[in-house]
Structures are given as structure tokens and as C-alpha cells.
C-alpha atoms as a PDB file:
ATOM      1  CA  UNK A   1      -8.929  17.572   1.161  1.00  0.00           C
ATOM      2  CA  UNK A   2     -12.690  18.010   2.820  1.00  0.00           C
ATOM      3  CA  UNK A   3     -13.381  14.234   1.959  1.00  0.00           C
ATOM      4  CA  UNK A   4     -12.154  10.652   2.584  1.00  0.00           C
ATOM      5  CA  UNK A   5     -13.471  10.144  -0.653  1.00  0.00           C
ATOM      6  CA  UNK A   6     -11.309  12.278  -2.119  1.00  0.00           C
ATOM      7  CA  UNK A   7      -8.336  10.282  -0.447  1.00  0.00           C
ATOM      8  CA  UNK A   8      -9.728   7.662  -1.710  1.00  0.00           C
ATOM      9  CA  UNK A   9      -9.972   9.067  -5.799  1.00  0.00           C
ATOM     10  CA  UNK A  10      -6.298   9.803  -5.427  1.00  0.00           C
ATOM     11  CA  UNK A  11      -5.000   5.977  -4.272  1.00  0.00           C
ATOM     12  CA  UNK A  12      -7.001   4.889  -7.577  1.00  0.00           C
ATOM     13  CA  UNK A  13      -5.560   7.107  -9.677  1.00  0.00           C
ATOM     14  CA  UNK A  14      -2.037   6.401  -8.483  1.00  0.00           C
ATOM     15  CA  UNK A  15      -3.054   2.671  -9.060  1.00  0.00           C
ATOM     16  CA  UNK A  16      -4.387   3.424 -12.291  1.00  0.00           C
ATOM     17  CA  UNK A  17      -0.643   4.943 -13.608  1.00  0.00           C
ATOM     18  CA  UNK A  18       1.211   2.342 -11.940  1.00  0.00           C
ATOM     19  CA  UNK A  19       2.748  -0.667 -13.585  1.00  0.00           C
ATOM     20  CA  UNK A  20       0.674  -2.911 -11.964  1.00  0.00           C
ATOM     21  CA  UNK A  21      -0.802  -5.803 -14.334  1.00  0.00           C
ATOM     22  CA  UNK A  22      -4.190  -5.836 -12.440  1.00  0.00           C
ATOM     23  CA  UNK A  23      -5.304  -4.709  -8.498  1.00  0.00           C
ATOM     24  CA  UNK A  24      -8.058  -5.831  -5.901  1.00  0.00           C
ATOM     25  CA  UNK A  25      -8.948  -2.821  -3.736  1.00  0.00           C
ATOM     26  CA  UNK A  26     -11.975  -2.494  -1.070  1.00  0.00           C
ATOM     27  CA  UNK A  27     -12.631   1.204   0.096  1.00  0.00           C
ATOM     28  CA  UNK A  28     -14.962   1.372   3.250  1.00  0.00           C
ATOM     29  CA  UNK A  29     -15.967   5.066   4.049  1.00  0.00           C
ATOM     30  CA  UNK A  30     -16.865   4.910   7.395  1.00  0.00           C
ATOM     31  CA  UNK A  31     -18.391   8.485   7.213  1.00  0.00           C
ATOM     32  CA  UNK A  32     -17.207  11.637   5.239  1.00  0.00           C
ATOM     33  CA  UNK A  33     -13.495  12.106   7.634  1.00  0.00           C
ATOM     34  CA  UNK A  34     -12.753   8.256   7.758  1.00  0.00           C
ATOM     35  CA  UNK A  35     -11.944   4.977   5.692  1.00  0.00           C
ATOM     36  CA  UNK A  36      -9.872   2.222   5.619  1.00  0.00           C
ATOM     37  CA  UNK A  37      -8.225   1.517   2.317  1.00  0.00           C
ATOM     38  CA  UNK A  38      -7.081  -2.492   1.770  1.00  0.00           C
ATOM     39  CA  UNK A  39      -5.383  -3.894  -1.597  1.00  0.00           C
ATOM     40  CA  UNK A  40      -2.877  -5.518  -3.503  1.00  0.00           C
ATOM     41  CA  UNK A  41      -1.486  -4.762  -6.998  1.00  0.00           C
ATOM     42  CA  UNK A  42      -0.343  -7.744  -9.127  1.00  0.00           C
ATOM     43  CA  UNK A  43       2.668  -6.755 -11.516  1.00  0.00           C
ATOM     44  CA  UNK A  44       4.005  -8.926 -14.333  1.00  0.00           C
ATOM     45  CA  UNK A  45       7.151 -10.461 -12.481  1.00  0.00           C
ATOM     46  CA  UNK A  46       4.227 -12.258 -10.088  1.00  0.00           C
ATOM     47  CA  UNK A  47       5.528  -9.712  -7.261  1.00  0.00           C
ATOM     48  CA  UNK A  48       2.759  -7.721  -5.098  1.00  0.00           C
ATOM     49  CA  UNK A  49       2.146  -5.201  -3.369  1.00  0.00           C
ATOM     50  CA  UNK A  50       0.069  -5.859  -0.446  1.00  0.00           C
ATOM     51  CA  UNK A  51      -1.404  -2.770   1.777  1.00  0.00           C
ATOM     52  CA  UNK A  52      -3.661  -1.292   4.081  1.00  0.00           C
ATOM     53  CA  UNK A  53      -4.843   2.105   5.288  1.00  0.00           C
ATOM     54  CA  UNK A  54      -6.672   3.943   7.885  1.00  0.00           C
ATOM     55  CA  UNK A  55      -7.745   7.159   7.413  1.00  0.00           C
ATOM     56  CA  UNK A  56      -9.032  10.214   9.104  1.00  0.00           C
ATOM     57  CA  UNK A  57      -9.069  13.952   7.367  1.00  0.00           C
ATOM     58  CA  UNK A  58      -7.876  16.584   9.831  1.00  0.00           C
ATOM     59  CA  UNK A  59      -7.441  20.153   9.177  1.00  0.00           C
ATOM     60  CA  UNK A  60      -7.839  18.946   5.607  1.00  0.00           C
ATOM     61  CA  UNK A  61      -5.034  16.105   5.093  1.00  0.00           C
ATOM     62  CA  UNK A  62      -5.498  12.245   5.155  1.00  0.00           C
ATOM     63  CA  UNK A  63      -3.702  11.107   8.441  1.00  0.00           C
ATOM     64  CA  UNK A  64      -3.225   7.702   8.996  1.00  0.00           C
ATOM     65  CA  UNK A  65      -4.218   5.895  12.187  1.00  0.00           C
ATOM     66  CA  UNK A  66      -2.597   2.274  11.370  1.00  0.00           C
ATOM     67  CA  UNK A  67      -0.986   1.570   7.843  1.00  0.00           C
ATOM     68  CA  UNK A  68       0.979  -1.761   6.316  1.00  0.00           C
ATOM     69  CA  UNK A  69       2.773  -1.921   3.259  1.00  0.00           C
ATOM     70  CA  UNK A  70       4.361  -5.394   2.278  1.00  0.00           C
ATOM     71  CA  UNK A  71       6.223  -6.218  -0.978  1.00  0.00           C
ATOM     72  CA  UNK A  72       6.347  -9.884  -1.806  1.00  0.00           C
ATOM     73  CA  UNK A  73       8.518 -10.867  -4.750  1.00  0.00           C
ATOM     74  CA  UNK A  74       8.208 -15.224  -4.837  1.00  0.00           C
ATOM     75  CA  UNK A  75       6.804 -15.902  -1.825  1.00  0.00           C
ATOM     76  CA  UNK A  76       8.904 -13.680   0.603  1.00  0.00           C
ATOM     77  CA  UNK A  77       8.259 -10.579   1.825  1.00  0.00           C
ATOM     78  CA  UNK A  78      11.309  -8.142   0.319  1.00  0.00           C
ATOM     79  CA  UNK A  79       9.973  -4.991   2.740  1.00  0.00           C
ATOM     80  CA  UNK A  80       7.443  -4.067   5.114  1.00  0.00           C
ATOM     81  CA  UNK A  81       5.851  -0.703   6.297  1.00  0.00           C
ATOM     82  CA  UNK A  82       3.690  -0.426   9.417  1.00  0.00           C
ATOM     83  CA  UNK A  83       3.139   1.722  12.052  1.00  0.00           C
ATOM     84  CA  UNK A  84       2.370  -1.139  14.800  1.00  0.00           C
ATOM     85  CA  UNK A  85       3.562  -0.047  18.372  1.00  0.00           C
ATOM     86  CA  UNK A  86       6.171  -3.330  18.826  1.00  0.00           C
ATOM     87  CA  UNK A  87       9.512  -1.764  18.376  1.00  0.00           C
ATOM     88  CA  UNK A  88       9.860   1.410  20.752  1.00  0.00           C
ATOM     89  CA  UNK A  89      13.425   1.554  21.042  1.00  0.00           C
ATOM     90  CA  UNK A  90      13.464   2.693  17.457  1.00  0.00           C
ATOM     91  CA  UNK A  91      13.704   6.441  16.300  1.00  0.00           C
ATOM     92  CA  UNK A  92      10.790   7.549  14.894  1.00  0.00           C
ATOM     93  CA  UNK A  93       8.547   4.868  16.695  1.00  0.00           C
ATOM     94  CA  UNK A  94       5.840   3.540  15.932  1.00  0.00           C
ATOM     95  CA  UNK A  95       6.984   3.635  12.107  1.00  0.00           C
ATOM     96  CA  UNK A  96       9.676   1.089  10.987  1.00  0.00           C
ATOM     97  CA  UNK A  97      10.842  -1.173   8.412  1.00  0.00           C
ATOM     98  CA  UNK A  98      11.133  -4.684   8.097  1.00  0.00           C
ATOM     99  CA  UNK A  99      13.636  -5.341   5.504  1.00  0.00           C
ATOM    100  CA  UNK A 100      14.878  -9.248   5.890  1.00  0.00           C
ATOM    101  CA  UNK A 101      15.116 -10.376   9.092  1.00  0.00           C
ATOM    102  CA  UNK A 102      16.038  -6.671  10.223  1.00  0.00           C
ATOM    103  CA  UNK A 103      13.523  -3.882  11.586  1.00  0.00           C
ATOM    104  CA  UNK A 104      14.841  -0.734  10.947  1.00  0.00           C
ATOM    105  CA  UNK A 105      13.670   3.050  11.672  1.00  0.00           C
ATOM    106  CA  UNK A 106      11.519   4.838   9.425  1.00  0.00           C
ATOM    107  CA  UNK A 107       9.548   7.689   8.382  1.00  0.00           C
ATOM    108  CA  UNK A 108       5.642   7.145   7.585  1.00  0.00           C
ATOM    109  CA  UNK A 109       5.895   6.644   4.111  1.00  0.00           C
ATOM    110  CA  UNK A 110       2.569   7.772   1.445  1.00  0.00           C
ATOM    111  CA  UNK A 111       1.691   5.320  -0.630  1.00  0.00           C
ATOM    112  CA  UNK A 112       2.906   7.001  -3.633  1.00  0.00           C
ATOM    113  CA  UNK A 113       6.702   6.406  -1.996  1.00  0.00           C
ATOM    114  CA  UNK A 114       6.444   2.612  -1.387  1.00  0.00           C
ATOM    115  CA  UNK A 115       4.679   2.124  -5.146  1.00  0.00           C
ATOM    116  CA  UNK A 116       7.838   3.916  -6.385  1.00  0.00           C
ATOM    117  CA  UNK A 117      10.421   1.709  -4.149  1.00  0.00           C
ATOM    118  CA  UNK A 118       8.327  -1.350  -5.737  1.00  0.00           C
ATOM    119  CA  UNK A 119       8.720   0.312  -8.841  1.00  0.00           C
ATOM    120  CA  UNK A 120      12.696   0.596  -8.926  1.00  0.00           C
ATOM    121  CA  UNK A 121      12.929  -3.094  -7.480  1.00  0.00           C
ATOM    122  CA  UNK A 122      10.714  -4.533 -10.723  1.00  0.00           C
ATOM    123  CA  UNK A 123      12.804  -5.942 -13.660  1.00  0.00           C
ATOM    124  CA  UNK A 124      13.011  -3.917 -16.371  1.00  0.00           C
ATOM    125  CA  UNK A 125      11.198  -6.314 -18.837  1.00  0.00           C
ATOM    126  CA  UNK A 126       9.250  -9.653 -17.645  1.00  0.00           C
ATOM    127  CA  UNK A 127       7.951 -12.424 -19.891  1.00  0.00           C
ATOM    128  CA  UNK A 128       4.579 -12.620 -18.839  1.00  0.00           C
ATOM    129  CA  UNK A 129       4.625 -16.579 -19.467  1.00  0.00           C
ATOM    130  CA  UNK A 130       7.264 -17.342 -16.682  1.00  0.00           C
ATOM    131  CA  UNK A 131       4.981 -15.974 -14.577  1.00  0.00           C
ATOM    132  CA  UNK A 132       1.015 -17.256 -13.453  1.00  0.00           C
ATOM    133  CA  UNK A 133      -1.667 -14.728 -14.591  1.00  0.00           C
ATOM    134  CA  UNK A 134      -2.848 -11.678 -12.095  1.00  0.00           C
ATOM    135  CA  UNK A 135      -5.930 -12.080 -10.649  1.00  0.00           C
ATOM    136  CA  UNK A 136      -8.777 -10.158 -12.300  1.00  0.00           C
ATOM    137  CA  UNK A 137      -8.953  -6.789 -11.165  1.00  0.00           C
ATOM    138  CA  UNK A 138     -12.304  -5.943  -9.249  1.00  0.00           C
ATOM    139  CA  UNK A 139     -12.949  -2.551  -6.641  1.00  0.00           C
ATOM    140  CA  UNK A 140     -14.842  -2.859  -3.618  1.00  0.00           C
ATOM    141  CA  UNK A 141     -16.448   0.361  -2.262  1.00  0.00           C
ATOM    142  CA  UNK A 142     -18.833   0.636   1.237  1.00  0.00           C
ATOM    143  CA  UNK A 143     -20.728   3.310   2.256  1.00  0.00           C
ATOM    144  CA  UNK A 144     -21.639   3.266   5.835  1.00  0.00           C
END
């Protein structure tokens, strides 16, 4: 990967096969090695995925500098990914878990990993009319 942009083709195709109903995401390419990446995915139950990247290209793979991944499923937060620096006694810190009222050790997950844990925690089938509508999908991109 020579590109942030090209980071940034691969989150919206990964968005694009998902089962979410609709998506807001704003890319920001600070320059051709860095970005932030900020979204949410709407899926039929009325869960989201809420998330937030950002990303440098060395030796040519995305890293990420700070990341957050939250699944909300009616109103509370089921899990959350981040790499804030507020629980060093873990293994594997700066990267945890908040699951509940528990913060467990983690690995840095991709994206593609917590959109497939959101996946396996969706219902199988939803009635779209228990549910309000998504919000319209729209894509932000800045160029610096």
C-alpha cells in the first residue's frame, strides 16, 4: 500500500459488502501517508457501528496511531475497541476491550475483524418496521 487513499478504497469496499442498511463516513487525507477515517454503519436491528481511525502508511501498511470501535445495540454500548493509554496494567497495552462494565486485554483489531464480531452478534432476520429508519447514507472526503 503506497497510499492512504488506498487504505481508504479498501474500508469502503468492506462497507460496501457489509450488512449494513446505510453508513456516514468522512475520509480526511491529510497528505499521501496519513488520514483519519470516522463513521458509523446503520444495520436493520437499529444497532451501529461507530468508529474511528488514524492512519499513517509505513514500509507500505496502514498503521494506526489512535483507533475506536464501539458497537451500540439500543442505546448501550455491547463492545468497545481503542487503543487509549488508560489501562497499563493490561497485557498488550494500550489496546483493550471494553465489554460491559469490564476492560479486558486485547489485540489491535482491523476493521474487517470488529465488522465480522458485529456481524455474528446481528439477528439473523429483522423486521425493518420494529425498528426507526437508517439515516441516509452520505461520504465525506478532504483533501488537504
Amino acid at each position: 500500500m503506497r497510499d492512504v487513499r488506498q487504505y481508504f478504497d479498501l474500508i469502503a469496499k468492506l462497507i460496501e459488502i457489509s450488512p449494513a442498511v446505510s453508513a456516514e463516513l468522512e475520509l480526511d487525507q491529510l497528505d499521501h501517508k496519513r488520514g483519519t477515517v470516522d463513521g458509523t454503519l446503520y444495520f436493520a436491528d437499529g444497532s451501529r457501528l461507530e468508529f474511528s481511525e488514524r492512519i499513517v502508511i509505513e514500509r507500505a501498511r496502514p498503521v494506526k496511531r489512535g483507533y475506536r470501535y464501539q458497537y451500540v445495540r439500543a442505546r448501550k454500548a455491547v463492545f468497545r475497541y481503542d487503543n487509549a493509554p488508560h489501562h497499563p496494567q493490561l497485557p498488550g497495552f494500550p489496546h483493550h476491550k471494553h465489554v460491559g462494565r469490564k476492560t479486558i486485554s486485547s489485540s489491535e483489531p482491523t476493521f474487517s475483524q470488529v465488522l465480522q464480531e458485529v456481524m455474528e452478534l446481528l439477528p439473523a432476520t429483522s423486521d425493518p418496521a420494529e425498528h426507526p429508519p437508517p439515516r441516509r447514507s452520505r461520504q465525506k472526503t478532504k483533501k488537504r
